[in-house]
PDB file of N, CA and C in Angstrom:
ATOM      1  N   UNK A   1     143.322 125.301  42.896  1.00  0.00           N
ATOM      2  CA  UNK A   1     144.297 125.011  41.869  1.00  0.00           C
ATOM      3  C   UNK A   1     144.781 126.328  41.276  1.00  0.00           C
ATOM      4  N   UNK A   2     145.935 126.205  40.938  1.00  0.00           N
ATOM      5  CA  UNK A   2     146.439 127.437  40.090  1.00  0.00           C
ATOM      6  C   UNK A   2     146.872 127.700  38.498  1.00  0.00           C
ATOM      7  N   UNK A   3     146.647 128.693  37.973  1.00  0.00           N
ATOM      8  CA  UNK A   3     146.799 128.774  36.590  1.00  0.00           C
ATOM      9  C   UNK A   3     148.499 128.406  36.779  1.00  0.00           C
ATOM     10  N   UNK A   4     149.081 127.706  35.144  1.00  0.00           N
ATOM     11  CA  UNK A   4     150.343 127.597  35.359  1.00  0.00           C
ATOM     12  C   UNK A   4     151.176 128.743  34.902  1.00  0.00           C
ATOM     13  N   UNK A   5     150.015 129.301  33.739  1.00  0.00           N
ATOM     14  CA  UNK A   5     150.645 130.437  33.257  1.00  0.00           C
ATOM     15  C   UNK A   5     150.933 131.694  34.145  1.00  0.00           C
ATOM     16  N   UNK A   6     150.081 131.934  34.785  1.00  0.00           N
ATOM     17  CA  UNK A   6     149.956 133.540  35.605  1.00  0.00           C
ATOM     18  C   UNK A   6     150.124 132.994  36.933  1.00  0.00           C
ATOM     19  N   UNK A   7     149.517 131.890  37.794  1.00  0.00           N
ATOM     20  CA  UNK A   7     149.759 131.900  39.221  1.00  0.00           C
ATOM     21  C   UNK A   7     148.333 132.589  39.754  1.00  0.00           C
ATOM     22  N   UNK A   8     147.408 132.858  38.822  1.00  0.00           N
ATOM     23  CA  UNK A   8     146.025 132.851  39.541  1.00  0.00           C
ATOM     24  C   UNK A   8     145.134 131.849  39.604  1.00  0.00           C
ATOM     25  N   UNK A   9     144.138 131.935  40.455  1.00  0.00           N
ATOM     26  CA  UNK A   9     142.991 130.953  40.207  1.00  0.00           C
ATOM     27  C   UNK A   9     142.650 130.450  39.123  1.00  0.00           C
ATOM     28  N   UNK A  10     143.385 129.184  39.411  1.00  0.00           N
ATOM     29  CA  UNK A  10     142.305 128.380  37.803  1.00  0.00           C
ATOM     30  C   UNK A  10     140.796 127.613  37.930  1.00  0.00           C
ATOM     31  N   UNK A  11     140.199 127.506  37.138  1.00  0.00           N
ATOM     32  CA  UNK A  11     138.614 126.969  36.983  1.00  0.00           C
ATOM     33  C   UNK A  11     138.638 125.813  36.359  1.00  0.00           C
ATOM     34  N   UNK A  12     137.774 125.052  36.874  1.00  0.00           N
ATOM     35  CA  UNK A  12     137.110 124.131  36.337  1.00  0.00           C
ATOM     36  C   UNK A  12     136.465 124.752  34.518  1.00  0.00           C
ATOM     37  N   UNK A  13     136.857 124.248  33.602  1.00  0.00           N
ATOM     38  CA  UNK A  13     136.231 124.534  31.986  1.00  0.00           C
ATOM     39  C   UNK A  13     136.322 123.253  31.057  1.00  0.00           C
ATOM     40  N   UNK A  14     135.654 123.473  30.153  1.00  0.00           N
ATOM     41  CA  UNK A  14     135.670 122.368  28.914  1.00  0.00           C
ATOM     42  C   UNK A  14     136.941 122.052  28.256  1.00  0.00           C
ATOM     43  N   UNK A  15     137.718 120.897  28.198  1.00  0.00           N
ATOM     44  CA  UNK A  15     138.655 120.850  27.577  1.00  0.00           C
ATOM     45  C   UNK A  15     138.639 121.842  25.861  1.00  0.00           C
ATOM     46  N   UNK A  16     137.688 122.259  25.456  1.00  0.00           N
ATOM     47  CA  UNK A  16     137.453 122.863  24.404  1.00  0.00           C
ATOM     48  C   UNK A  16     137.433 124.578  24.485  1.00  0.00           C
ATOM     49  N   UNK A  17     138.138 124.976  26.046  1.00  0.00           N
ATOM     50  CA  UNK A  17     137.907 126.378  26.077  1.00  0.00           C
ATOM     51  C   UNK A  17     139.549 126.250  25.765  1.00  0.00           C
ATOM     52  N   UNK A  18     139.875 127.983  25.001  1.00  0.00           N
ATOM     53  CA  UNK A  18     140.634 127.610  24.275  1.00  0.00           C
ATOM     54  C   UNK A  18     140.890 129.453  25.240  1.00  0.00           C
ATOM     55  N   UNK A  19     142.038 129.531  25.979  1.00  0.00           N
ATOM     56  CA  UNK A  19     141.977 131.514  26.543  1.00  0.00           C
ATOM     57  C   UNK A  19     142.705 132.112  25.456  1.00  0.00           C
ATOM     58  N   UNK A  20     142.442 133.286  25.748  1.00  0.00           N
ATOM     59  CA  UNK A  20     142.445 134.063  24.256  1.00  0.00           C
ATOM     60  C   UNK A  20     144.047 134.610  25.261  1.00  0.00           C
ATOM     61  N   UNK A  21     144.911 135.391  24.485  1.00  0.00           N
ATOM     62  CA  UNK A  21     146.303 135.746  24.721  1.00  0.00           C
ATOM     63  C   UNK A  21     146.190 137.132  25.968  1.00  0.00           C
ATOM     64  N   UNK A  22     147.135 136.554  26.686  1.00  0.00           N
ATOM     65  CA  UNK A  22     146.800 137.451  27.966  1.00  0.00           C
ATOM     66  C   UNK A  22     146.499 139.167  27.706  1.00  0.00           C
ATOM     67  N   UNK A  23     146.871 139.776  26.673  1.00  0.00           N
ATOM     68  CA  UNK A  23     147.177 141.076  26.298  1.00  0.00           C
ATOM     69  C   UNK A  23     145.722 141.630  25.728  1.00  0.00           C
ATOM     70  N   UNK A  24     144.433 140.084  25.212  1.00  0.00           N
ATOM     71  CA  UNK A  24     143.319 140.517  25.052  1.00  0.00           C
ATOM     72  C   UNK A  24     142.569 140.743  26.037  1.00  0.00           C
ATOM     73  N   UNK A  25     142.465 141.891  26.709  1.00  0.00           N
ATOM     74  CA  UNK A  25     141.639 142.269  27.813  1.00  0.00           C
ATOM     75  C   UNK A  25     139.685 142.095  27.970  1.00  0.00           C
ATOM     76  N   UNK A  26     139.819 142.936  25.857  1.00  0.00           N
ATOM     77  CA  UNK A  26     138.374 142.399  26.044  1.00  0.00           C
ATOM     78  C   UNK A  26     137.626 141.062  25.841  1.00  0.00           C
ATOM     79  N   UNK A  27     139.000 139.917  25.916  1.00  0.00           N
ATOM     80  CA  UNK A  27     138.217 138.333  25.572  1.00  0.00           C
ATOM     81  C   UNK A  27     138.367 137.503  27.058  1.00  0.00           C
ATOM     82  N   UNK A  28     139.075 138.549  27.892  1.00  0.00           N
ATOM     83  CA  UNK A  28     139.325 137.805  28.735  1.00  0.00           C
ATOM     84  C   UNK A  28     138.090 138.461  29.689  1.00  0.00           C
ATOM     85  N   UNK A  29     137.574 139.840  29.908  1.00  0.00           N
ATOM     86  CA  UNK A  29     136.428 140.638  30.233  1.00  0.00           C
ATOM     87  C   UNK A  29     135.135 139.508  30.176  1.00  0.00           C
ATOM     88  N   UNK A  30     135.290 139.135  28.500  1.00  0.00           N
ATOM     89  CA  UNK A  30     133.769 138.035  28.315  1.00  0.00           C
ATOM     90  C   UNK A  30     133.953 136.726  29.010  1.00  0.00           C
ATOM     91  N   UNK A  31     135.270 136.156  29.425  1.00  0.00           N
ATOM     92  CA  UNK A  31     135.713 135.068  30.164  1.00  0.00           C
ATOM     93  C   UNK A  31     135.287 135.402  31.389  1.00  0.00           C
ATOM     94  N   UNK A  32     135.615 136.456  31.899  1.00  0.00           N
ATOM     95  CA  UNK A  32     135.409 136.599  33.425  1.00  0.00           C
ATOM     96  C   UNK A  32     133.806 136.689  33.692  1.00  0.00           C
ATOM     97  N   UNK A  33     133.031 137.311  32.512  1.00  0.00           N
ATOM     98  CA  UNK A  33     131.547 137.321  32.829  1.00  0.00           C
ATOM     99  C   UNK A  33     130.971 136.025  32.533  1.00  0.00           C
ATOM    100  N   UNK A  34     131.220 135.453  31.392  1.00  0.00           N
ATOM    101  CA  UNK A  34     130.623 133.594  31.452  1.00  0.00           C
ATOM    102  C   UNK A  34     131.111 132.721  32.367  1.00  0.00           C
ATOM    103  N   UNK A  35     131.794 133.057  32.573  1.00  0.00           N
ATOM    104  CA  UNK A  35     132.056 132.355  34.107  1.00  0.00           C
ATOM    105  C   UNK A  35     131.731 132.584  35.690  1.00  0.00           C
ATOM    106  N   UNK A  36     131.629 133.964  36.056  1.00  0.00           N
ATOM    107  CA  UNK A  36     130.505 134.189  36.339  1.00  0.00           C
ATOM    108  C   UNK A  36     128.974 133.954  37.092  1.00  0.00           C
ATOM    109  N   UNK A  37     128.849 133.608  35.221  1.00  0.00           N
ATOM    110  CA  UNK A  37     127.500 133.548  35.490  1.00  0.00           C
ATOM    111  C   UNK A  37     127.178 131.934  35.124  1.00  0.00           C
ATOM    112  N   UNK A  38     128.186 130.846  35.045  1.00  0.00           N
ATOM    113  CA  UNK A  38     127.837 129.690  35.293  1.00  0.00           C
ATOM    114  C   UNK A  38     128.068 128.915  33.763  1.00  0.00           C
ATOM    115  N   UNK A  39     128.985 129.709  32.979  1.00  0.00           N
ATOM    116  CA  UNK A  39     129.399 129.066  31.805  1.00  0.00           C
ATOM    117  C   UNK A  39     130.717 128.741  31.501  1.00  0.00           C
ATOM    118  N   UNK A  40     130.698 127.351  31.614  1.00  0.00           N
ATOM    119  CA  UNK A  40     132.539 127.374  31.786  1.00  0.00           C
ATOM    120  C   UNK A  40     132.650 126.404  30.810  1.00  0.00           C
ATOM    121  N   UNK A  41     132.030 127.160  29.135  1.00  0.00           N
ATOM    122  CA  UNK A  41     132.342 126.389  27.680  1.00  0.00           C
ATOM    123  C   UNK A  41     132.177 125.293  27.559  1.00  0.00           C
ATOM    124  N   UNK A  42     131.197 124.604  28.562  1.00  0.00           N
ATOM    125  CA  UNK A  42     130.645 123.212  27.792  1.00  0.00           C
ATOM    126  C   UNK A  42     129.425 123.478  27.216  1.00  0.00           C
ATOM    127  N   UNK A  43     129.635 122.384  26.203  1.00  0.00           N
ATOM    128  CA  UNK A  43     128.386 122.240  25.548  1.00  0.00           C
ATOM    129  C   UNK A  43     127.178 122.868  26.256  1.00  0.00           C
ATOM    130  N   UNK A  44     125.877 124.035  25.222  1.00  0.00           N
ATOM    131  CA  UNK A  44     125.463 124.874  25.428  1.00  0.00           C
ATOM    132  C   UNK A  44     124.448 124.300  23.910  1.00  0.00           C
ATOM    133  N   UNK A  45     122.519 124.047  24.035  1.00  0.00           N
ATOM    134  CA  UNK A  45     122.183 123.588  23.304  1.00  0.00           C
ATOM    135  C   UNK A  45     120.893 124.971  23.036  1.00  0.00           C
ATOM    136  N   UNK A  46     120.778 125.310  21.938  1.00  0.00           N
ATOM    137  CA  UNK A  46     119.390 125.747  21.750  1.00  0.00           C
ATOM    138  C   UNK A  46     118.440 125.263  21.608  1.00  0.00           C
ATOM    139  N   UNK A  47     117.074 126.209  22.235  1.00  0.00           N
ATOM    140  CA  UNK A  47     115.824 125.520  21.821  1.00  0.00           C
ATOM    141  C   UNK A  47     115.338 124.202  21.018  1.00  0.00           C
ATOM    142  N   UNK A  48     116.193 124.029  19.686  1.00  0.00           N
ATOM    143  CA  UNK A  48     116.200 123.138  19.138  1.00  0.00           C
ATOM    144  C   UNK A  48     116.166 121.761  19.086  1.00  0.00           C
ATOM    145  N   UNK A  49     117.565 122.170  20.200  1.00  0.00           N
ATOM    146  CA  UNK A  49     118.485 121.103  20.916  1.00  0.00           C
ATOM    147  C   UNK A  49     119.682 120.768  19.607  1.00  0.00           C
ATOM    148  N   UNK A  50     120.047 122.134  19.114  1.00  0.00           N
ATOM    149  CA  UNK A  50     121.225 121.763  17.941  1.00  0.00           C
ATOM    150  C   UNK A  50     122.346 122.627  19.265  1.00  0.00           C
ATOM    151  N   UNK A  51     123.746 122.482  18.661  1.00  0.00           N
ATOM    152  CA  UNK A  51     124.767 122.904  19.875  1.00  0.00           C
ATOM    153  C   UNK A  51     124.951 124.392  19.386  1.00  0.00           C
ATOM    154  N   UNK A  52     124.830 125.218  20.137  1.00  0.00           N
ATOM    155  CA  UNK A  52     125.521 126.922  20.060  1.00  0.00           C
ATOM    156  C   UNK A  52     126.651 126.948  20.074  1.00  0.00           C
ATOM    157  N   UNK A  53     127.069 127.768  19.397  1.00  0.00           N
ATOM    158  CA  UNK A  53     128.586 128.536  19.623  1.00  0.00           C
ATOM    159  C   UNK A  53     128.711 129.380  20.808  1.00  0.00           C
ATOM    160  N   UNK A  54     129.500 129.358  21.470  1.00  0.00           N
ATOM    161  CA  UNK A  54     129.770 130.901  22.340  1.00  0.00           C
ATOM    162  C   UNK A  54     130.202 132.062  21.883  1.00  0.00           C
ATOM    163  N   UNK A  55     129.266 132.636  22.402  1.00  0.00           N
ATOM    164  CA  UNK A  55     129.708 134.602  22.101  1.00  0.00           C
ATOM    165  C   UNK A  55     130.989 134.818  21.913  1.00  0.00           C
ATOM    166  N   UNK A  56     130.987 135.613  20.821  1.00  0.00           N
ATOM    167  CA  UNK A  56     132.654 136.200  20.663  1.00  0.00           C
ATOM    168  C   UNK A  56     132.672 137.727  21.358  1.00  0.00           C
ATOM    169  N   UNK A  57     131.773 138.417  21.768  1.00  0.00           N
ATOM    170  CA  UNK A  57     131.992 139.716  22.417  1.00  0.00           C
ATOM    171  C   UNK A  57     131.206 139.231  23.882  1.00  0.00           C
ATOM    172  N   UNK A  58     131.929 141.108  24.369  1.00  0.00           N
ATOM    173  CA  UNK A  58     131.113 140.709  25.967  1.00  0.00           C
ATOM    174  C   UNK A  58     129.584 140.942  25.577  1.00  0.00           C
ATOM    175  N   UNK A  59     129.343 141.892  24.529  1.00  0.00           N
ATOM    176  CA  UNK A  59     127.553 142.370  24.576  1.00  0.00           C
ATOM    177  C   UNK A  59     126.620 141.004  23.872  1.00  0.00           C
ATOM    178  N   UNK A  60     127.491 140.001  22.937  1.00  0.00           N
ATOM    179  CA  UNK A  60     126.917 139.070  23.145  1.00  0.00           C
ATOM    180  C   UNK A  60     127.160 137.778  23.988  1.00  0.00           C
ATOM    181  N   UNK A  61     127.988 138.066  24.678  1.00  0.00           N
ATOM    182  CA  UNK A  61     127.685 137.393  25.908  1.00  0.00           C
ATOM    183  C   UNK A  61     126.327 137.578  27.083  1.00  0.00           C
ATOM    184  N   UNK A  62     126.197 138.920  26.931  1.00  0.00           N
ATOM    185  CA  UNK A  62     125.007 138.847  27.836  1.00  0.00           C
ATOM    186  C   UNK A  62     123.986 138.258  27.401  1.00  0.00           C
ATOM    187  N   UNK A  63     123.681 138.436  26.085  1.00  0.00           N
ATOM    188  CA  UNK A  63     122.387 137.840  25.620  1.00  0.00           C
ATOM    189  C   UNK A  63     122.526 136.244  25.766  1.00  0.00           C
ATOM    190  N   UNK A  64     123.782 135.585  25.334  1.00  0.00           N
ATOM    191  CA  UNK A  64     124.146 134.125  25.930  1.00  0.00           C
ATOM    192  C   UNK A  64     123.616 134.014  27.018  1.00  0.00           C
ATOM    193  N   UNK A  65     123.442 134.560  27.849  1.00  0.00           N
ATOM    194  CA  UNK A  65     123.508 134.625  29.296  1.00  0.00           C
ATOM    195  C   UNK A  65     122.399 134.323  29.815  1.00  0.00           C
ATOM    196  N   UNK A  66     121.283 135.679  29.107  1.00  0.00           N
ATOM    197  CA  UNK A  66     120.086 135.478  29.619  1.00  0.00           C
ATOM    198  C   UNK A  66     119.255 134.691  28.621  1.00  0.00           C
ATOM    199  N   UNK A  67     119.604 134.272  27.454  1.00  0.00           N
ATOM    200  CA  UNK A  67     118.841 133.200  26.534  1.00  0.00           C
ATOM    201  C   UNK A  67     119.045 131.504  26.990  1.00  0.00           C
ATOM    202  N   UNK A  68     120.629 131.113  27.534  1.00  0.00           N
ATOM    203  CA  UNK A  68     120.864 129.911  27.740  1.00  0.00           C
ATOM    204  C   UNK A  68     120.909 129.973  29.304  1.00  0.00           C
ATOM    205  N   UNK A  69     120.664 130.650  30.365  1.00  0.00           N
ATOM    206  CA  UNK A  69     120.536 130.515  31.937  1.00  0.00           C
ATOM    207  C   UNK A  69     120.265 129.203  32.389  1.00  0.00           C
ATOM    208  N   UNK A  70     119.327 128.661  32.039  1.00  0.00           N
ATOM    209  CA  UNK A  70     118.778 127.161  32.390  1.00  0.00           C
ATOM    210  C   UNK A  70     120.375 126.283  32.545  1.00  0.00           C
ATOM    211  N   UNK A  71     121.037 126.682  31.540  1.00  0.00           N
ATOM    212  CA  UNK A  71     122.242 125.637  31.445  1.00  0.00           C
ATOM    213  C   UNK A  71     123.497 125.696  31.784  1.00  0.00           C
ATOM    214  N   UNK A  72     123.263 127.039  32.868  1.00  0.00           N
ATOM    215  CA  UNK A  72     124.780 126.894  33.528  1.00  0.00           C
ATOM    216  C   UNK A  72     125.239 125.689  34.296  1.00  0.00           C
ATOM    217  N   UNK A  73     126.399 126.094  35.008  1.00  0.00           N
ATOM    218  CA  UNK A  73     126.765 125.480  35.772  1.00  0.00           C
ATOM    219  C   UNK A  73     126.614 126.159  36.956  1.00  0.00           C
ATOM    220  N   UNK A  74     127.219 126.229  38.428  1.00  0.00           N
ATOM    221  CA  UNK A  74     127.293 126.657  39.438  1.00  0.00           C
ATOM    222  C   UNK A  74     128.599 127.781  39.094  1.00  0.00           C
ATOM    223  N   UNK A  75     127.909 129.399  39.154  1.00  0.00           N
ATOM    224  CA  UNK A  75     128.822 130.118  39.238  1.00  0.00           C
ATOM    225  C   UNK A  75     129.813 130.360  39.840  1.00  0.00           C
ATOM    226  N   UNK A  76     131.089 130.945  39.168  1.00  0.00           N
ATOM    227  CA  UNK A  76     132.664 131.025  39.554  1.00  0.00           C
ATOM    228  C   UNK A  76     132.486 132.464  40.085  1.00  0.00           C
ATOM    229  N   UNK A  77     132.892 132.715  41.698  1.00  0.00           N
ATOM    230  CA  UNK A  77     132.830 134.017  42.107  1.00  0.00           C
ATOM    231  C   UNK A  77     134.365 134.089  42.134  1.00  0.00           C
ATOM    232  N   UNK A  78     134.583 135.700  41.540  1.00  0.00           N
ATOM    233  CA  UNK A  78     135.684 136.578  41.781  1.00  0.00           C
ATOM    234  C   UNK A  78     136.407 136.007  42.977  1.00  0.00           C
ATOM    235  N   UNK A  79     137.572 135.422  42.998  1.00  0.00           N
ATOM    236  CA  UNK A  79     138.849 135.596  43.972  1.00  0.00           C
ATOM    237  C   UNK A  79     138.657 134.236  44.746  1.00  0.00           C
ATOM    238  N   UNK A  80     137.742 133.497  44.515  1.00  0.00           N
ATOM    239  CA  UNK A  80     137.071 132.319  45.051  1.00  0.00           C
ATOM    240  C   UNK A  80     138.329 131.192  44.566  1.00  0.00           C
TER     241      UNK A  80
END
């Protein structure tokens, strides 16, 4: 499938992912790494089992990453 805006690969995501404006490089940087690595903005629960927010930077994205792993999805490879 294709993005309608740009004409690249579009993904499977949560009706609740919301892309940040093409000109933000570094929100789209943390997009390209949660996705990735198997997060494509659905619901995401802590320990608790109360719902997380997603990272607003890429450096806390990593920690997203390696704290919620259990709950990806099947990662989105580059150009795929």
């Amino acid at each position: 499938m294709k993005c309608p805006e740009c004409g690249g690969t579009a993904h499977r995501t949560s009706r609740k992912f919301k892309p940040p404006k093409r000109s933000d490089l570094q929100q789209w940087e943390k997009v390209r790494f949660l996705l990735e690595h198997g997060f494509r903005f659905f619901s995401v629960r802590d320990p608790r089992g109360k719902y997380t927010r997603y990272p607003e930077t890429l450096a806390e994205a990593r920690e997203f990453v390696r704290r919620y792993r259990d709950q990806a999805w099947e990662p989105i490879v580059p150009g795929a």
